[in-house]
Protein backbone atom coordinates (compact mmCIF):
# COMPACT_ATOMS: atom_id res chain seq x y z
CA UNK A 1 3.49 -24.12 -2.56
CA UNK A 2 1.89 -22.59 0.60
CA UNK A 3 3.89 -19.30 0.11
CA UNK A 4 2.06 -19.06 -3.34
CA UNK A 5 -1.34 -19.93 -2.04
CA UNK A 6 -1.69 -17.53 1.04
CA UNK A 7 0.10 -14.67 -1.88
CA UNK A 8 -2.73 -15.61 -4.54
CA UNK A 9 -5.18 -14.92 -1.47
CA UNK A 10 -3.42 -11.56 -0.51
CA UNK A 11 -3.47 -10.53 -3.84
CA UNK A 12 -7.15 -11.99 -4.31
CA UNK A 13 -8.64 -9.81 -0.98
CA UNK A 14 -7.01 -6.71 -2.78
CA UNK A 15 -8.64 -7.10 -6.18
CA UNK A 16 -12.08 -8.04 -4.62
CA UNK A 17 -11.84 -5.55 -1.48
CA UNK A 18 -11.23 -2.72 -4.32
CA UNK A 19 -14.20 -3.73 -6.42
CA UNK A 20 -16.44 -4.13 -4.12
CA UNK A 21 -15.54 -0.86 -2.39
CA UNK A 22 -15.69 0.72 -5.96
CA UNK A 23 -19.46 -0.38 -6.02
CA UNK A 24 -19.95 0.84 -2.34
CA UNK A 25 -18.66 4.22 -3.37
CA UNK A 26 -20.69 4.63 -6.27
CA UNK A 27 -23.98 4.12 -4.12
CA UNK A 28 -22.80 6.98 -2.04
CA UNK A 29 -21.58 4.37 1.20
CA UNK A 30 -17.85 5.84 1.25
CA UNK A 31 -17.20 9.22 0.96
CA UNK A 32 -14.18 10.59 -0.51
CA UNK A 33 -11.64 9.87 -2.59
CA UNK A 34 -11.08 6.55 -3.52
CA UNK A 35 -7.58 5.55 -5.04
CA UNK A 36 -7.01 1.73 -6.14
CA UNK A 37 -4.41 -0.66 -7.12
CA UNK A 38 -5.64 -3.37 -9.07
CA UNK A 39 -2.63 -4.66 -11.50
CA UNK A 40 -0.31 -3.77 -8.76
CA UNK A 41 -1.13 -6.49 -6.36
CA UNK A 42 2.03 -8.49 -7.46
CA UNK A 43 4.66 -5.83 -6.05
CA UNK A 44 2.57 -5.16 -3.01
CA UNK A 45 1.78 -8.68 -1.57
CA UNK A 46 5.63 -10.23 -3.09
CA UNK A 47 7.56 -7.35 -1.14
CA UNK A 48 5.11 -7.72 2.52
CA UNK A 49 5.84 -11.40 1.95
CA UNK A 50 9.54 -10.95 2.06
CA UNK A 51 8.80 -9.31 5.26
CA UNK A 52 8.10 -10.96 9.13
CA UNK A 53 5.05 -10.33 11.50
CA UNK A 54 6.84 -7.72 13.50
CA UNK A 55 8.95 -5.98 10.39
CA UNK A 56 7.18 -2.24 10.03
CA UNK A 57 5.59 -1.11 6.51
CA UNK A 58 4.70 2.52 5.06
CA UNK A 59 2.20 3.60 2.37
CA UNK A 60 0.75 5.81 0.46
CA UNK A 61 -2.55 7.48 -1.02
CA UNK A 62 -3.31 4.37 -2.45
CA UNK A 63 -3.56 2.71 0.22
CA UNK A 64 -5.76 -0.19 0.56
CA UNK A 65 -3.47 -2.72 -1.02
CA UNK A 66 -0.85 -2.30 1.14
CA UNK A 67 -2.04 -3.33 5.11
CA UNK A 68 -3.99 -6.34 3.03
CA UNK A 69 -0.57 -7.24 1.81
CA UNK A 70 0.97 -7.00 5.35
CA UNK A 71 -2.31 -9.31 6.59
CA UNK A 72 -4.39 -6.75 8.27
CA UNK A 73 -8.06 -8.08 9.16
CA UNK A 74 -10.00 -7.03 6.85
CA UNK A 75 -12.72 -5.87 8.34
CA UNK A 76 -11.68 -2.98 10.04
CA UNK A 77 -10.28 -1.90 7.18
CA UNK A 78 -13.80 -2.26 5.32
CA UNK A 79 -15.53 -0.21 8.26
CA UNK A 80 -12.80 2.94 8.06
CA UNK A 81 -14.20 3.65 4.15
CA UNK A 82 -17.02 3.17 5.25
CA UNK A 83 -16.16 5.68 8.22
CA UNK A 84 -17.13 3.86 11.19
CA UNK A 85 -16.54 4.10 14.97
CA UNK A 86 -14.91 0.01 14.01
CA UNK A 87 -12.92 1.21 11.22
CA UNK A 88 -9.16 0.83 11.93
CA UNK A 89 -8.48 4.03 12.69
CA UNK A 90 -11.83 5.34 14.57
CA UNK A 91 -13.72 6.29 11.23
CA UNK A 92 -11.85 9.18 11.08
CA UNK A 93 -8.79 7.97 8.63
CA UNK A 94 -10.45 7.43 5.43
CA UNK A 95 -9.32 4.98 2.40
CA UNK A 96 -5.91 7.08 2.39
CA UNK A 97 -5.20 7.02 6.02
CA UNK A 98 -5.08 3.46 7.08
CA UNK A 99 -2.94 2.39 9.42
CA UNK A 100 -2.40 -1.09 11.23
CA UNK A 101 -0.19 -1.26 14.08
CA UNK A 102 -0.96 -4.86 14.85
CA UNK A 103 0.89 -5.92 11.64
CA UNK A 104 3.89 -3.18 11.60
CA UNK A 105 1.27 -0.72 9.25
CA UNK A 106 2.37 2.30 10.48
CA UNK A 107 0.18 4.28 8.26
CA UNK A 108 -0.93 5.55 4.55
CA UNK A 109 -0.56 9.34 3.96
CA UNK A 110 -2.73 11.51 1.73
CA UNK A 111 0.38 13.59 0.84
CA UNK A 112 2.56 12.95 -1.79
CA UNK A 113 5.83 11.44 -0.77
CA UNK A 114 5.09 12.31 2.73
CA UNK A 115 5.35 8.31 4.22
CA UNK A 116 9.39 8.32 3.47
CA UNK A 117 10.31 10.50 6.39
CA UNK A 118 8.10 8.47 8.82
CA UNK A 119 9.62 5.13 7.45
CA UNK A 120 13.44 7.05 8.08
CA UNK A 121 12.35 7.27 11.69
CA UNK A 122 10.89 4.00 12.34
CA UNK A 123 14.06 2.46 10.73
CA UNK A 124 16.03 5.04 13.26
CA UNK A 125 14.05 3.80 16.02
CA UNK A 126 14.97 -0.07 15.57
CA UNK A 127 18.70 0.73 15.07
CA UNK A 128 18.75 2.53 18.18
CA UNK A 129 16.82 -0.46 20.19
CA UNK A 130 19.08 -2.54 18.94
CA UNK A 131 16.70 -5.39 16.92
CA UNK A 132 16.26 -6.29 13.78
CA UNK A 133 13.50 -5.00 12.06
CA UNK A 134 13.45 -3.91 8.89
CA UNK A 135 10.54 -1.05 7.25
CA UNK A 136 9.36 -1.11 4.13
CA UNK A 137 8.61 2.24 2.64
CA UNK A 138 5.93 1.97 -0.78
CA UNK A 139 5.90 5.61 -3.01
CA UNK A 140 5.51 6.04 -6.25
CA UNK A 141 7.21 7.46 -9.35
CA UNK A 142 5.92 10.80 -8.58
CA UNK A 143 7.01 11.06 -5.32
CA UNK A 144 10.50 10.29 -6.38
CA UNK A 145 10.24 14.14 -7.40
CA UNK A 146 9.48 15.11 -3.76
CA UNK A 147 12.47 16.75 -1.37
CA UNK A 148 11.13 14.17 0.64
CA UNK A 149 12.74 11.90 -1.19
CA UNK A 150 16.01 13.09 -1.10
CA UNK A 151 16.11 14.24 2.14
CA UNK A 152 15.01 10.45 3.26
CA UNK A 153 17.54 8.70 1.07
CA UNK A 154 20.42 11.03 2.00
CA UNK A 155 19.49 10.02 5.97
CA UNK A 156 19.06 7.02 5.36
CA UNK A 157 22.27 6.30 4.14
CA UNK A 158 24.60 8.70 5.96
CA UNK A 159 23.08 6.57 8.72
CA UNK A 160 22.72 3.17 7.36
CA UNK A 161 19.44 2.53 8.45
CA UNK A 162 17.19 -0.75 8.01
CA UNK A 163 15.06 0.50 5.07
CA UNK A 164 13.98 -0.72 2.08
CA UNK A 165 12.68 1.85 0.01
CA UNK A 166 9.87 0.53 -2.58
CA UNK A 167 8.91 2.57 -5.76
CA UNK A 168 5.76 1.31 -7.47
CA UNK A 169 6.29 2.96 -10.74
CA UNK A 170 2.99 2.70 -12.25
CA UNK A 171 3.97 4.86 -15.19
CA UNK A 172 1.58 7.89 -14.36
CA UNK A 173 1.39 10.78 -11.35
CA UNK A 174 -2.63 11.57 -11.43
CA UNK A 175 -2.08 11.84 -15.12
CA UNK A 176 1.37 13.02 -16.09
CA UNK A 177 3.36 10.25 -17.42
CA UNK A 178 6.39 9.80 -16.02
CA UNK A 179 8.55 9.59 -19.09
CA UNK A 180 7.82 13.86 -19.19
CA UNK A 181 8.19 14.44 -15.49
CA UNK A 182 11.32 11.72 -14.72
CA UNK A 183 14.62 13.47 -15.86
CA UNK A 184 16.04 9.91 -15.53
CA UNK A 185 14.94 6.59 -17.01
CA UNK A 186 14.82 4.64 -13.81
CA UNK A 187 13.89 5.77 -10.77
CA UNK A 188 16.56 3.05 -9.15
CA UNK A 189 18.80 5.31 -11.11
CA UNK A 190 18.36 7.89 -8.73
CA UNK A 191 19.97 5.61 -5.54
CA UNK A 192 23.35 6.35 -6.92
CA UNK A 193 23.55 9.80 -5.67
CA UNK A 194 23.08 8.32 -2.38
CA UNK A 195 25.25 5.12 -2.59
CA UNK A 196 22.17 3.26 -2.26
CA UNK A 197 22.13 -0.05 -4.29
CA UNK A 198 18.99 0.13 -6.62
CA UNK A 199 17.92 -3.03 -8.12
CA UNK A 200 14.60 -2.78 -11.17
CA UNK A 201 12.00 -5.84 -11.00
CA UNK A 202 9.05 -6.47 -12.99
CA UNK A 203 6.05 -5.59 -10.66
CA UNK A 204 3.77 -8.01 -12.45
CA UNK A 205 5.80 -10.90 -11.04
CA UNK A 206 5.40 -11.90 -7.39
CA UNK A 207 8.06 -13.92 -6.92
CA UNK A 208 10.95 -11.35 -8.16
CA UNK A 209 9.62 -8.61 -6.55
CA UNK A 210 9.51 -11.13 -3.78
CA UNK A 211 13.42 -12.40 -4.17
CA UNK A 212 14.41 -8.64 -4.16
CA UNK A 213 12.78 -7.49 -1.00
CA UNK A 214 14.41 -10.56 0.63
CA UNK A 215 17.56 -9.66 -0.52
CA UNK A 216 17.25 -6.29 -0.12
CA UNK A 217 15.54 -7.65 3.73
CA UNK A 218 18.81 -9.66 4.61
CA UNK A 219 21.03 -6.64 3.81
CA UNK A 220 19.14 -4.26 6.32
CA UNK A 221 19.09 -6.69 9.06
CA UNK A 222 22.78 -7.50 8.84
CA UNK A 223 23.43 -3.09 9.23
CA UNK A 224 24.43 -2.61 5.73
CA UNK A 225 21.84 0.04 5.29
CA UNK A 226 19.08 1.04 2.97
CA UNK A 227 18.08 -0.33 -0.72
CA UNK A 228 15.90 0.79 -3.34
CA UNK A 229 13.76 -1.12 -5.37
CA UNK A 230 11.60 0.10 -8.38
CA UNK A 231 9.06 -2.09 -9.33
CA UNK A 232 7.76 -1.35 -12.86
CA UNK A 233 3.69 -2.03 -12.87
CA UNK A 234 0.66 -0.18 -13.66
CA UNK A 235 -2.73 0.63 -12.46
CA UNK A 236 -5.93 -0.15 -14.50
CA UNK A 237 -7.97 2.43 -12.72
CA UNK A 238 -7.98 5.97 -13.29
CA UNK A 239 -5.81 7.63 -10.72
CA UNK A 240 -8.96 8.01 -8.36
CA UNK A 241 -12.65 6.56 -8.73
CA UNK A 242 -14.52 9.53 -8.34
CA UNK A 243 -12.15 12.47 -10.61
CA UNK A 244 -13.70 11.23 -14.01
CA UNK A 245 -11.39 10.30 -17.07
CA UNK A 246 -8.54 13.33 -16.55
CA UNK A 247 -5.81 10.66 -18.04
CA UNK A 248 -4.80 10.85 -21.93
CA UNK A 249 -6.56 7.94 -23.73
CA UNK A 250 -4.95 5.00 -22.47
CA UNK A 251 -5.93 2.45 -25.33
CA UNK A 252 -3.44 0.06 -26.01
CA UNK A 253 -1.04 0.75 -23.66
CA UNK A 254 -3.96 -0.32 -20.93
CA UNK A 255 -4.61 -3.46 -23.25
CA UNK A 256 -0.97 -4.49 -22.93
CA UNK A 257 -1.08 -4.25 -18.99
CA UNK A 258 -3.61 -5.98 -18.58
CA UNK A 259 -2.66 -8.91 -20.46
CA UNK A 260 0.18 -8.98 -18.23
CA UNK A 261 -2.87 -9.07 -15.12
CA UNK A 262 -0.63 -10.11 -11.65
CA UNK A 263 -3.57 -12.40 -10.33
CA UNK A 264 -3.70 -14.22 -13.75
CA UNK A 265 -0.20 -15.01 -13.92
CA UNK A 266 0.02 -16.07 -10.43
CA UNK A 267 -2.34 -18.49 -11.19
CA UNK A 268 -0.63 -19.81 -14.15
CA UNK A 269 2.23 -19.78 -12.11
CA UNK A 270 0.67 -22.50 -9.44
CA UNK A 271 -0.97 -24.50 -11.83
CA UNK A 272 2.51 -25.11 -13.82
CA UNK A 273 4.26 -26.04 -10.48
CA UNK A 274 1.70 -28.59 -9.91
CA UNK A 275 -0.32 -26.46 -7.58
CA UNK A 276 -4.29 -27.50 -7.09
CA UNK A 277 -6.63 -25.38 -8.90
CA UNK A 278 -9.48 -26.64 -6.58
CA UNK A 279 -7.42 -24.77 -4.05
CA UNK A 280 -7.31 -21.35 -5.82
CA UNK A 281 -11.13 -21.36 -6.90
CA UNK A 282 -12.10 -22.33 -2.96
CA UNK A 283 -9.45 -19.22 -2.12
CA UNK A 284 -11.47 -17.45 -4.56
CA UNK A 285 -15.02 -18.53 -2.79
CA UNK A 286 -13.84 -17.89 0.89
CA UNK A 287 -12.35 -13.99 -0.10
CA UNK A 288 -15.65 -13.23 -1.77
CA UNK A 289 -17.36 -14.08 1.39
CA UNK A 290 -14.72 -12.54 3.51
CA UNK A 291 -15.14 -9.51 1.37
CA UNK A 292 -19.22 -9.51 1.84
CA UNK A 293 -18.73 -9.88 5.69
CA UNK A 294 -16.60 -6.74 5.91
CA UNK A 295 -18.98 -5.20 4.42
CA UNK A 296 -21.90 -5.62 6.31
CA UNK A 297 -19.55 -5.64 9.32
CA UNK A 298 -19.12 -1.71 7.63
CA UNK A 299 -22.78 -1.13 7.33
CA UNK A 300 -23.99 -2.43 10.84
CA UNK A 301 -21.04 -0.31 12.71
CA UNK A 302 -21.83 2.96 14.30
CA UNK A 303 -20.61 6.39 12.68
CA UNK A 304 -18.14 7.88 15.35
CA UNK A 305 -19.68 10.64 18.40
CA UNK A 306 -18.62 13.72 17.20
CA UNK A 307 -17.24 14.56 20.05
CA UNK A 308 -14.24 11.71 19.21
CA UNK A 309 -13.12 14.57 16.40
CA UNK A 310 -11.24 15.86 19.09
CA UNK A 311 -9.43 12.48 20.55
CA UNK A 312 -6.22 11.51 19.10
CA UNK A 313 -4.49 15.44 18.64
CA UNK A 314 -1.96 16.77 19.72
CA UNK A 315 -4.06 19.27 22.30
CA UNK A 316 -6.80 18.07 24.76
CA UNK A 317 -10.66 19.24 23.63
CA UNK A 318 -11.76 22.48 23.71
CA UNK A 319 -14.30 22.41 27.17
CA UNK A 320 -16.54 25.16 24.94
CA UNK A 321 -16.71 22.84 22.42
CA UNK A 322 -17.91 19.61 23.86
CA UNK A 323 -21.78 20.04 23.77
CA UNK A 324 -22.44 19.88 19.89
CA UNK A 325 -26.10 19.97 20.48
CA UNK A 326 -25.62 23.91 20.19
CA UNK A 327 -24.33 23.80 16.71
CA UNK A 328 -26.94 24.82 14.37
């Protein structure tokens, strides 16, 4: 029952950590874009789950969901919307740059499809030290379009590398549905071409999207090479927070989704194995709070010296840049 708990309260921090960074946004705290996942917290926590500690995990745009789903503290990750000198990546990351290296995050990417290649190399880079680690790579049906794509599934299995390969088909890029931009069915149908096994899970369901990234875990780790998983679930957001409605009317087809809401069926789930509901509402009480302490952990941080812009590059500062006090 523990495994279920400590998933409700991954899957809790998401929801919550999303709202409340929704509500931030709005009153002009965190700039940007802000892309979220709420009804995909299912795939995201069941597949970082199936994962250990030191296993490495990939992202994308949307990237909140998926370091909270691989355990990162939550508070750094609070303070980089909020584009602080504490956030997890200096301030200077953003909601679709988070990265975690503390829990195998190796980092979200702005650009479409853009993660795969990195997740190619870590996988690379533990087959040629030898261990057993296994990276997770999250994209989504669009990206499946992407010569990234390809390119990363063709490597990854001429060279039978320890990579799992996650689509989280929400059924929309931005606003195009799938259906007219997918000249297959199934993304998973795709893996053939690359004599990748595919398997298709229902992304509202923790514990099968759990079971498959196990399985899918176990084959990587014993050198039989990459898998693919599509995970069919949907976001109840617009594609980001602050682009207005550019989506068709969703209507019903939103309705139905959320009916099938990840968090509620979890909790169904518990109660029916003969889990304590005390439990869940106290997990529910101690993420608010965790949630409202990452925030004002946000707020009370420092904004980064603007100077800093120039740490982290590839090339060393520019000496006739350094005093900013000139800049007008």
């Amino acid at each position: 029952m523990d495994i279920y708990y400590e998933s409700y309260r991954r899957m809790r921090r998401i929801r919550i950590f999303e709202e409340r960074a929704e509500e931030c946004h709005a009153n002009g705290e965190i700039p940007g874009s802000l892309h979220t996942s709420s009804g995909q917290e299912a795939e995201i926590v069941g597949a970082c789950m199936a994962l250990r500690p030191d296993d490495y995990m990939v992202g994308n745009h949307r990237s909140h969901g998926h370091p909270i789903g691989k355990n990162a503290e939550i508070k750094p990750l609070m303070a980089e919307l909020f584009a602080r000198k504490t956030g997890v990546c200096g301030g200077k990351g953003g909601s679709m740059h988070l990265s975690d290296f503390s829990v195998g995050s190796l980092g979200e990417t702005s650009i479409v499809g853009s993660g795969m290649p990195v997740a190619v190399g870590a996988a690379l880079g533990s087959k040629m030290a030898g261990n057993d680690r296994v990276t997770l790579c999250f994209f989504g049906d669009g990206a499946s379009n992407a010569g990234a794509f390809h390119e990363s599934l063709n490597l990854a299995s001429i060279w039978s590398l320890p990579v799992i390969f996650l689509c989280e088909n929400n059924a929309y890029a931005v606003s195009t549905p799938a259906a007219e931009a997918v000249s297959v069915a199934n993304i998973a149908d795709r893996g053939v071409a690359y004599s990748i096994p595919s398997e298709i899970v229902d992304g509202q369901d923790l514990e099968a999207v759990m079971e498959a990234t196990e399985r899918a875990a176990n084959r990587a780790r014993s050198g039989d090479g990459p898998t693919l998983i599509e995970a069919k679930t949907y976001r109840y957001a617009e594609h980001a927070v602050n682009m207005g409605r550019i989506l068709v009317d969703r209507g019903e087809e939103l309705e139905q989704w959320c009916s099938k809401d990840p968090l509620v069926l979890l909790r169904k789930k518990v109660i029916e194995l003969g889990g304590s509901e005390k439990i869940l509402i106290d997990i529910d009480v101690e993420v608010a709070t965790e949630i409202e302490g990452a925030i004002e952990f946000a707020r009370s941080s420092d904004f980064p010296e603007a100077a800093t812009a120039f740490d982290d590059v590839f090339i060393g500062r520019v000496e006739s840049f350094r005093d900013f006090s000139t800049f007008e």
